[in-house]
Protein backbone atom coordinates (compact mmCIF):
# COMPACT_ATOMS: atom_id res chain seq x y z
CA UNK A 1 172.15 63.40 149.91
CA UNK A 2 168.67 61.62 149.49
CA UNK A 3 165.58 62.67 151.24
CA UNK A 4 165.37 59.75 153.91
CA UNK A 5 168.89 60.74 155.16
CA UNK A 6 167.24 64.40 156.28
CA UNK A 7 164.02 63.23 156.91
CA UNK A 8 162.17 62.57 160.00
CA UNK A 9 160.75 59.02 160.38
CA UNK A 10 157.83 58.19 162.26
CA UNK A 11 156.32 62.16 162.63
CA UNK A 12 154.06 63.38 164.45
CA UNK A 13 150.46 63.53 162.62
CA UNK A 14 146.97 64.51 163.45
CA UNK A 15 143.67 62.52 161.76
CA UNK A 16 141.56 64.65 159.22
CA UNK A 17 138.72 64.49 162.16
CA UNK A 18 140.76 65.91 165.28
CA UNK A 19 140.17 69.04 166.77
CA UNK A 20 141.95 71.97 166.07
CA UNK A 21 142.97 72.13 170.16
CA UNK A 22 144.24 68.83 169.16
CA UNK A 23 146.84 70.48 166.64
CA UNK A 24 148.11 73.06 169.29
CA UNK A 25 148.79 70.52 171.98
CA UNK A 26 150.47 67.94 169.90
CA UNK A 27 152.76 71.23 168.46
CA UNK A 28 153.44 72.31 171.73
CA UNK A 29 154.06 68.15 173.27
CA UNK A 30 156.54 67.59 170.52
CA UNK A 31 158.18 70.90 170.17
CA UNK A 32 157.25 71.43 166.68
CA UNK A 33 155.46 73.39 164.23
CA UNK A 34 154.04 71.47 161.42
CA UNK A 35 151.89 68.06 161.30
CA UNK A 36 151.00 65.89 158.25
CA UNK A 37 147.40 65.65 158.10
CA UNK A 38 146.45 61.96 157.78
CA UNK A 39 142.92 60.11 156.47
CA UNK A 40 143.07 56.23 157.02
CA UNK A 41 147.09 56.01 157.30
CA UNK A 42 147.14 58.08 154.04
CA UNK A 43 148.61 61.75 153.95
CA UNK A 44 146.01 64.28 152.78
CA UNK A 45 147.52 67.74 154.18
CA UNK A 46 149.78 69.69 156.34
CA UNK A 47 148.44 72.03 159.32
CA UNK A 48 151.09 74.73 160.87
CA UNK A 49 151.13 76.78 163.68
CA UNK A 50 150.54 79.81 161.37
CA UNK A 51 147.07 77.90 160.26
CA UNK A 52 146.48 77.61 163.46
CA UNK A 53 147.04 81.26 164.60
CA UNK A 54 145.26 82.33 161.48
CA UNK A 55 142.03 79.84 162.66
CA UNK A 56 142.52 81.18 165.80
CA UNK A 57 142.24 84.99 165.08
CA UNK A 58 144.22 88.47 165.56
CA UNK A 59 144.35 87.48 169.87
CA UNK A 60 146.27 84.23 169.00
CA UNK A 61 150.39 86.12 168.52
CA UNK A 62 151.67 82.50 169.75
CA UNK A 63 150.42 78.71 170.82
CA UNK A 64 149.31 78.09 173.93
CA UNK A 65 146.39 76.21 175.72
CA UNK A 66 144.30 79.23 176.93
């Protein structure tokens, strides 16, 4: 099996400049859990929803918009 046949074309990403808010709602729109990080079309990262939870501090045990 190759990597294209299990991948996921066309994800989700966020741009380098977005808000962190930005992160949580586009997890929570799509149902998912990780986003490439993009600058100018080119990959430069990955953000999670434990990165965000961690950013967020000890209140933040799951995603949500409050």
């Amino acid at each position: 099996m190759l990597v294209r046949d299990a991948m996921t074309p066309d994800p989700a990403t966020l741009d380098l400049s977005e808000q962190l808010g930005d992160a949580i709602v586009s997890m929570l729109r799509h149902g998912i859990r990780h986003l490439p990080v993009v600058d100018g079309g080119v990959v430069v990262g990955i953000i999670t929803d434990r990165d965000v939870k961690m950013a967020l501090g000890p209140d933040a045990a799951h995603l949500d918009l409050d």
